[in-house]
N, C-alpha and C. Protein backbone atom coordinates (compact mmCIF):
# COMPACT_ATOMS: atom_id res chain seq x y z
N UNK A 1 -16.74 -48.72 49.26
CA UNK A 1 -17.90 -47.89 49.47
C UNK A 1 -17.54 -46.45 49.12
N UNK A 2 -18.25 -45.72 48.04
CA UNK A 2 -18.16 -43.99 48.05
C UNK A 2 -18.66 -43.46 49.56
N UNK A 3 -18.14 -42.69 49.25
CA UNK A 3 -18.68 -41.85 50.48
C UNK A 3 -18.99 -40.11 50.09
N UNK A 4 -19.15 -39.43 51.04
CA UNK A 4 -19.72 -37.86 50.87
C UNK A 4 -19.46 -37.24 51.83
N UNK A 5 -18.92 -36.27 51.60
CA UNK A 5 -18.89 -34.50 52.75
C UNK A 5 -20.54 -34.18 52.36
N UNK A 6 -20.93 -34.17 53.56
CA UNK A 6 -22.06 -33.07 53.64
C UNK A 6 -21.85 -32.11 54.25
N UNK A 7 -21.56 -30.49 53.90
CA UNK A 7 -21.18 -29.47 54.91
C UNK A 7 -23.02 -28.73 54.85
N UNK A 8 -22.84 -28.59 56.38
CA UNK A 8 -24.09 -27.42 56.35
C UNK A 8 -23.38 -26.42 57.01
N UNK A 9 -23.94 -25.23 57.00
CA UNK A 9 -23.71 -23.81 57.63
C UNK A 9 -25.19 -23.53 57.78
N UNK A 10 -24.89 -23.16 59.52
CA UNK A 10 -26.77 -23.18 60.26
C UNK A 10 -26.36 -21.94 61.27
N UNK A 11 -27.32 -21.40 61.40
CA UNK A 11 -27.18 -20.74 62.68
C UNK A 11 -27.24 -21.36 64.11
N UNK A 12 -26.42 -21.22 65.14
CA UNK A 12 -26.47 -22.48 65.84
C UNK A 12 -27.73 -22.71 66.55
N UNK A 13 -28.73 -21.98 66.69
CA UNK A 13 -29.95 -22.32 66.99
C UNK A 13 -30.47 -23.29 66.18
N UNK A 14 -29.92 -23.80 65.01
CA UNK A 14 -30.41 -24.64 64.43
C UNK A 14 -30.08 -25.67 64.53
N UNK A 15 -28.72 -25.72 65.00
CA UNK A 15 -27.70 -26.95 64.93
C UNK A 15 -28.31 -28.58 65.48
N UNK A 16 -28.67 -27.99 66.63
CA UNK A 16 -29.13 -29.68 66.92
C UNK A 16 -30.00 -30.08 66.37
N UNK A 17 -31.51 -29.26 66.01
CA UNK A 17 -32.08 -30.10 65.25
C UNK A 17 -31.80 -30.30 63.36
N UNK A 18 -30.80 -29.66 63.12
CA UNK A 18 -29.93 -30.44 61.49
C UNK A 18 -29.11 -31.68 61.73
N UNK A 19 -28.52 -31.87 62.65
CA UNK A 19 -28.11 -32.98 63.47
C UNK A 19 -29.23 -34.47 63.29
N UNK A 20 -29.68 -33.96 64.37
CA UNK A 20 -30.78 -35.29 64.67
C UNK A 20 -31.60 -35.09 63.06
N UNK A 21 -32.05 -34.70 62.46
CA UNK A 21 -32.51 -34.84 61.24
C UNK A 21 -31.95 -35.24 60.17
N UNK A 22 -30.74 -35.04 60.34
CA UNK A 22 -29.30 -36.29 59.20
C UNK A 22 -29.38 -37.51 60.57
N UNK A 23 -29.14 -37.56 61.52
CA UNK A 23 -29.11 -39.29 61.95
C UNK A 23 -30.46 -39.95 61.99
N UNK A 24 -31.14 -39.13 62.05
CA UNK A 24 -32.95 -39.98 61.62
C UNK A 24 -33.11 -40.76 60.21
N UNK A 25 -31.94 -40.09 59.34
CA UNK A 25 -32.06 -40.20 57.69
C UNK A 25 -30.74 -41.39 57.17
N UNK A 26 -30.09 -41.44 58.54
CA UNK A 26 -28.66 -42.43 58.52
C UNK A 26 -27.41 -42.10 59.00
N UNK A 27 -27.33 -40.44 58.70
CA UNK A 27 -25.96 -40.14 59.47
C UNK A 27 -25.03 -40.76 60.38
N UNK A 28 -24.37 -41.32 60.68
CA UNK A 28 -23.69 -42.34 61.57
C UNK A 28 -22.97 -40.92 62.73
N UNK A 29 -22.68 -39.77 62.42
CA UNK A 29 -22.16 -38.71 63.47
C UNK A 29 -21.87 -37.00 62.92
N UNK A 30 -21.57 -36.47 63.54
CA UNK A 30 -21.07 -34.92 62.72
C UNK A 30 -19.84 -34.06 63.45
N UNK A 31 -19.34 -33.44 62.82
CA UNK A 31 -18.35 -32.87 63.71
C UNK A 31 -19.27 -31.21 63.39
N UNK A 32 -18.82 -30.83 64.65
CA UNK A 32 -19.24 -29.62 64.79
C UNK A 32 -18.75 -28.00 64.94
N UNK A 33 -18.11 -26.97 64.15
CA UNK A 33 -17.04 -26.09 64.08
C UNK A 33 -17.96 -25.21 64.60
N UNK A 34 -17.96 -24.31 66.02
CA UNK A 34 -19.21 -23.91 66.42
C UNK A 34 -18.55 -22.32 66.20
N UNK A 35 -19.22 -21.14 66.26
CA UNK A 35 -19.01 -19.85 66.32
C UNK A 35 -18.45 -19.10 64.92
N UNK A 36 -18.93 -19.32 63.86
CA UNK A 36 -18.13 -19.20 63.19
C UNK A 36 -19.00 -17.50 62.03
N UNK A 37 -18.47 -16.80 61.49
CA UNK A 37 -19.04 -16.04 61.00
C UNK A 37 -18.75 -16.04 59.41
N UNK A 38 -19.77 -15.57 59.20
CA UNK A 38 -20.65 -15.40 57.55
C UNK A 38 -21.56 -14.25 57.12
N UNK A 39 -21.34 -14.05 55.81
CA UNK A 39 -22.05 -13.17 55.40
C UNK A 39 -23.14 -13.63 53.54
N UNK A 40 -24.02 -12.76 53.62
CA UNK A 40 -24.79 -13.61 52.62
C UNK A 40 -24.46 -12.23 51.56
N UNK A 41 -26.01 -12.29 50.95
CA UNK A 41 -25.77 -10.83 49.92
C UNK A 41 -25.81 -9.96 50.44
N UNK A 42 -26.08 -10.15 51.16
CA UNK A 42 -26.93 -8.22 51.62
C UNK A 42 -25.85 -8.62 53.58
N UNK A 43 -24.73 -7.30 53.56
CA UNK A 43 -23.80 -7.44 54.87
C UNK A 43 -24.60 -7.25 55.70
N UNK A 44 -24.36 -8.23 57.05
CA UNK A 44 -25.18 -7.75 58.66
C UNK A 44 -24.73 -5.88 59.18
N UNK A 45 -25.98 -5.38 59.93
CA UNK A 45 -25.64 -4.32 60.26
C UNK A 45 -24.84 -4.46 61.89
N UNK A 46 -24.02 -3.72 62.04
CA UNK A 46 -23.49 -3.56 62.89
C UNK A 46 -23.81 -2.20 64.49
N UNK A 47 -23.48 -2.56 64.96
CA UNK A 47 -23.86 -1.02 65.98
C UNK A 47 -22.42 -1.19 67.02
N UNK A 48 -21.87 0.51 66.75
CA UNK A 48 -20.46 0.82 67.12
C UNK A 48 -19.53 -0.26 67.60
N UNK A 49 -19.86 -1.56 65.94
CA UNK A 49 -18.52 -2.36 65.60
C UNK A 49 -18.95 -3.48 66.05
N UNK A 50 -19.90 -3.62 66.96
CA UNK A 50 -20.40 -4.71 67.38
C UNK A 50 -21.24 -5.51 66.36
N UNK A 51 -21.07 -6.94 66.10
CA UNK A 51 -21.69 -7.72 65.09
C UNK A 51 -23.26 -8.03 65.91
N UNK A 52 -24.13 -7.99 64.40
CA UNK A 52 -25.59 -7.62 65.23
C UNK A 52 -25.83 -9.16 64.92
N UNK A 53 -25.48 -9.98 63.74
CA UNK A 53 -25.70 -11.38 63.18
C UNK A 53 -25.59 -12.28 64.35
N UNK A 54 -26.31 -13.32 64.33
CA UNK A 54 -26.31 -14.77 65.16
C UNK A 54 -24.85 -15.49 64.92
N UNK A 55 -24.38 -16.20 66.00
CA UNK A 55 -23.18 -17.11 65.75
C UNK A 55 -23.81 -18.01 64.60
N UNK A 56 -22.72 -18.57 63.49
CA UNK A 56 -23.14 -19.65 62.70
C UNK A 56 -22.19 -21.06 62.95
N UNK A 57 -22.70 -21.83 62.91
CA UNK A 57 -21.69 -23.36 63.11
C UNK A 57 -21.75 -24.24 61.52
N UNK A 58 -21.03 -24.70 61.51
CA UNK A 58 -20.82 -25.68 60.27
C UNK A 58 -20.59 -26.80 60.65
N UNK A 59 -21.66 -27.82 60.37
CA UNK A 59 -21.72 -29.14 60.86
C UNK A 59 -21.44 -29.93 59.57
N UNK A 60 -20.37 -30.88 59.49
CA UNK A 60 -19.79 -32.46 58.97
C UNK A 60 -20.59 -32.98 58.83
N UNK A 61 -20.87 -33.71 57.93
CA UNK A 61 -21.51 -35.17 57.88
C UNK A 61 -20.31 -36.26 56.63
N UNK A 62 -19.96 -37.25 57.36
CA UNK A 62 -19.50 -38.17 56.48
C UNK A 62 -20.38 -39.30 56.08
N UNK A 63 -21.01 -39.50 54.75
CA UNK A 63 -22.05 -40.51 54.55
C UNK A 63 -21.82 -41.21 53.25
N UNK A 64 -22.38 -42.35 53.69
CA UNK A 64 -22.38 -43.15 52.35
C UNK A 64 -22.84 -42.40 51.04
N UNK A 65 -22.94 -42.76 49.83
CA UNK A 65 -23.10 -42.12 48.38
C UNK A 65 -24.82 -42.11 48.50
N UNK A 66 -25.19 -43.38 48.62
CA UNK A 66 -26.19 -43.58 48.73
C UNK A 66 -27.48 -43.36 49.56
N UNK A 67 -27.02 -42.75 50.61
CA UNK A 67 -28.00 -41.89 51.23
C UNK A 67 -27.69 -40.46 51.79
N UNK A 68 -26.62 -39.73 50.91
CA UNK A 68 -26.84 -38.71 50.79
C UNK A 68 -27.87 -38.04 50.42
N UNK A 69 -28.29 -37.66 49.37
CA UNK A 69 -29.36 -37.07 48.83
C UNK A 69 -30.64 -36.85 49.78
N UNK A 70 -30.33 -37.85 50.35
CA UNK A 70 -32.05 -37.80 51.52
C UNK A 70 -31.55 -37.11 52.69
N UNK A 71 -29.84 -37.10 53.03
CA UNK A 71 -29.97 -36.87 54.39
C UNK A 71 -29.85 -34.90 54.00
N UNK A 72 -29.33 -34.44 52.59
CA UNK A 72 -29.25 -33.21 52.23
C UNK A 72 -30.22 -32.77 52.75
N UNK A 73 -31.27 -32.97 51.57
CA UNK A 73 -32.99 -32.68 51.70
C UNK A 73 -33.31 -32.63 53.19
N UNK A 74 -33.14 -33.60 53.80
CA UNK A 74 -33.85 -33.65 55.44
C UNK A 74 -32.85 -32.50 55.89
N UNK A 75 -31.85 -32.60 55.64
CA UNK A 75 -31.19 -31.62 56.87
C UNK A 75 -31.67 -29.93 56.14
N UNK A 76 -31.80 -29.63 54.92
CA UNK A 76 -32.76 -28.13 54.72
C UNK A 76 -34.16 -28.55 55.00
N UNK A 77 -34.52 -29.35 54.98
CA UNK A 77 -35.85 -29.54 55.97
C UNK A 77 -36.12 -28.82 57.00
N UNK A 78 -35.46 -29.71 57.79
CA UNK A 78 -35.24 -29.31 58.82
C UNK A 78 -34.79 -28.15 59.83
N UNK A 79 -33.90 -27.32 58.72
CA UNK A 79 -33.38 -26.19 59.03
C UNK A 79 -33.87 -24.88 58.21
N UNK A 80 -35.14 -25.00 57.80
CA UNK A 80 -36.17 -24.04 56.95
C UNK A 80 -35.39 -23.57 55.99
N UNK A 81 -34.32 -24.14 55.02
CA UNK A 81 -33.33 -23.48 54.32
C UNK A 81 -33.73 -22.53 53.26
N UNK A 82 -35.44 -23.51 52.80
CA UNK A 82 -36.01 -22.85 51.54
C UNK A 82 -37.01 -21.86 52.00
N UNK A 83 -37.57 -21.77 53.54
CA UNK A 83 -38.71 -20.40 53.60
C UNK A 83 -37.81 -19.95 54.81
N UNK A 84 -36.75 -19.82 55.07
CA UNK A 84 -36.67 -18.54 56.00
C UNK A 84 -35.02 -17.96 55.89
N UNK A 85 -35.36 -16.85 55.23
CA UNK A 85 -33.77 -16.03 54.09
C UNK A 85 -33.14 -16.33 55.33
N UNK A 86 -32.01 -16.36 54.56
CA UNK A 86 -30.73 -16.38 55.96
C UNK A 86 -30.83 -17.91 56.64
N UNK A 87 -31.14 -18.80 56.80
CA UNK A 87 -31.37 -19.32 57.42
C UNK A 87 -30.12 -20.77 58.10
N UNK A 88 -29.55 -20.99 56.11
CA UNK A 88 -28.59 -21.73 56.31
C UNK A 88 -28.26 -22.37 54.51
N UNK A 89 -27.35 -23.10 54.76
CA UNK A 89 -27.49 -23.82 53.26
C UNK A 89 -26.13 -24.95 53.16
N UNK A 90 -26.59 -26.06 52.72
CA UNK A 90 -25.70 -27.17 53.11
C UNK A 90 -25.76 -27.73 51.39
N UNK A 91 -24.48 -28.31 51.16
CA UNK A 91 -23.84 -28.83 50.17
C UNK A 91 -23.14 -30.04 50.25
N UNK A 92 -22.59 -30.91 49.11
CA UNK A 92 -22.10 -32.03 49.18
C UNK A 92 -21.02 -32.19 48.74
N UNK A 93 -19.63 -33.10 48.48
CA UNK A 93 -18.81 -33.19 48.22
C UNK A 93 -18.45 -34.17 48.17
N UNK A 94 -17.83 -34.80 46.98
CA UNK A 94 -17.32 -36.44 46.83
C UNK A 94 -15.85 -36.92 47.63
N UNK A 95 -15.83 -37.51 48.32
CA UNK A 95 -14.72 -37.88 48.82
C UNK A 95 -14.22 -39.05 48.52
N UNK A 96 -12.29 -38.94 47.70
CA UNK A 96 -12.06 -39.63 47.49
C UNK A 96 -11.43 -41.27 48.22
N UNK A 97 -11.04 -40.80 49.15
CA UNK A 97 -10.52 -41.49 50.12
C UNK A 97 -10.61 -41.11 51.64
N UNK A 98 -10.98 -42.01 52.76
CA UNK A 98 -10.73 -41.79 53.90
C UNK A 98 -10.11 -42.70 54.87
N UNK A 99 -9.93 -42.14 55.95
CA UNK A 99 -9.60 -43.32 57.18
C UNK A 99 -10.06 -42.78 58.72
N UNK A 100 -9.39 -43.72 60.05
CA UNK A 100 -10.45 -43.26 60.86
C UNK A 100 -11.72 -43.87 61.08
N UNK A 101 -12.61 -44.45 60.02
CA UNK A 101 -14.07 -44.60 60.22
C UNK A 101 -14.15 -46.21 60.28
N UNK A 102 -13.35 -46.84 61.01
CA UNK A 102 -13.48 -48.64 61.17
C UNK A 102 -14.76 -48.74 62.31
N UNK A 103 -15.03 -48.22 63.06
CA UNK A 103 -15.81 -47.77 63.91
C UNK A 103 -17.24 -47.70 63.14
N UNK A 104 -17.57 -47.19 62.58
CA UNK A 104 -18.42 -46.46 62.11
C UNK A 104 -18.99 -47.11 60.74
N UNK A 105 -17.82 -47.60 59.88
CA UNK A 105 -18.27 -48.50 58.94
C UNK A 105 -19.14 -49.73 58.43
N UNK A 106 -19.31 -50.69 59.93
CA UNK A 106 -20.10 -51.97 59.78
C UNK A 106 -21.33 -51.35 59.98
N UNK A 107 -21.70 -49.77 60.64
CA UNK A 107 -22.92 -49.28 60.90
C UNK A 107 -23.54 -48.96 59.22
N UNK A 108 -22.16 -48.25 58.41
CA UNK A 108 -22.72 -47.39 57.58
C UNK A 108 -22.77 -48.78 56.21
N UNK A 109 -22.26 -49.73 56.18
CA UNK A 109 -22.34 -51.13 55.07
C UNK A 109 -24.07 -51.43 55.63
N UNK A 110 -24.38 -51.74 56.66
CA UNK A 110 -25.57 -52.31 57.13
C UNK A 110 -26.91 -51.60 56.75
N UNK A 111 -26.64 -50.22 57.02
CA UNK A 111 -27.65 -49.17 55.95
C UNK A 111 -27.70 -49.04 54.78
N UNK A 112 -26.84 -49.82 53.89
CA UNK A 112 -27.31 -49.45 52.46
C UNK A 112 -26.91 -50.91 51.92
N UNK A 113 -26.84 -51.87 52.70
CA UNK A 113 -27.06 -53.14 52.46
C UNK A 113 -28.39 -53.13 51.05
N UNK A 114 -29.33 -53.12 51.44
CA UNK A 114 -30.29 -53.15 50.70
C UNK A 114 -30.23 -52.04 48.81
N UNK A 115 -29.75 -51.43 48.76
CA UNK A 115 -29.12 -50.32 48.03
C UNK A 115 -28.11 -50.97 47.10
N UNK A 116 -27.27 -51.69 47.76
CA UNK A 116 -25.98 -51.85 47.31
C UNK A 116 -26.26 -53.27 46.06
């Protein structure tokens, strides 16, 4: 089975619902790197040093090849990626090999049963 990195970067107000909107779509789980800071084009303003920007988290997704694409889309869905600037922006990545996921695997064969 291929598989996929889905990384998003959300503000964590967003986090749970990018979450539940990749496991509605198949996601089998996510790991979650919470507090983390970013900057876009234009730098956050600051006031005497203090960061004025929201915490951002970067949420995992490990998914089959085959339903990536939908769980991308749903998760900027979900997280207004395309109408609200700043908001977040998640990407994909081919992964060549993994381990760890014996658990998780008879879930993620059974979802794309039909696919395959």
């Amino acid at each position: 089975m291929r598989l996929k990195l889905i990384v998003a970067l959300v503000g964590d107000e967003w986090t749970d619902k990018v979450v539940e909107a990749a496991r509605e779509k198949g996601a089998t789980g996510a790991t979650i790197i919470t507090s983390v800071r970013g900057e876009g084009l234009k730098p956050q303003k600051t006031f005497l040093g203090l960061d004025l920007a929201g915490q951002r988290d970067v949420v995992l997704f490990i998914v089959a090849e085959e339903m990536s694409r939908d769980i991308l889309e749903e998760i900027a869905r979900a997280g207004e990626f395309d109408t609200q600037p700043g908001a977040g922006v998640a990407f994909e990545l081919s992964i060549d090999d993994a381990v760890g996921m014996k658990t998780q695997l008879p879930t993620l064969l059974e979802e794309i049963e039909d696919t395959v």
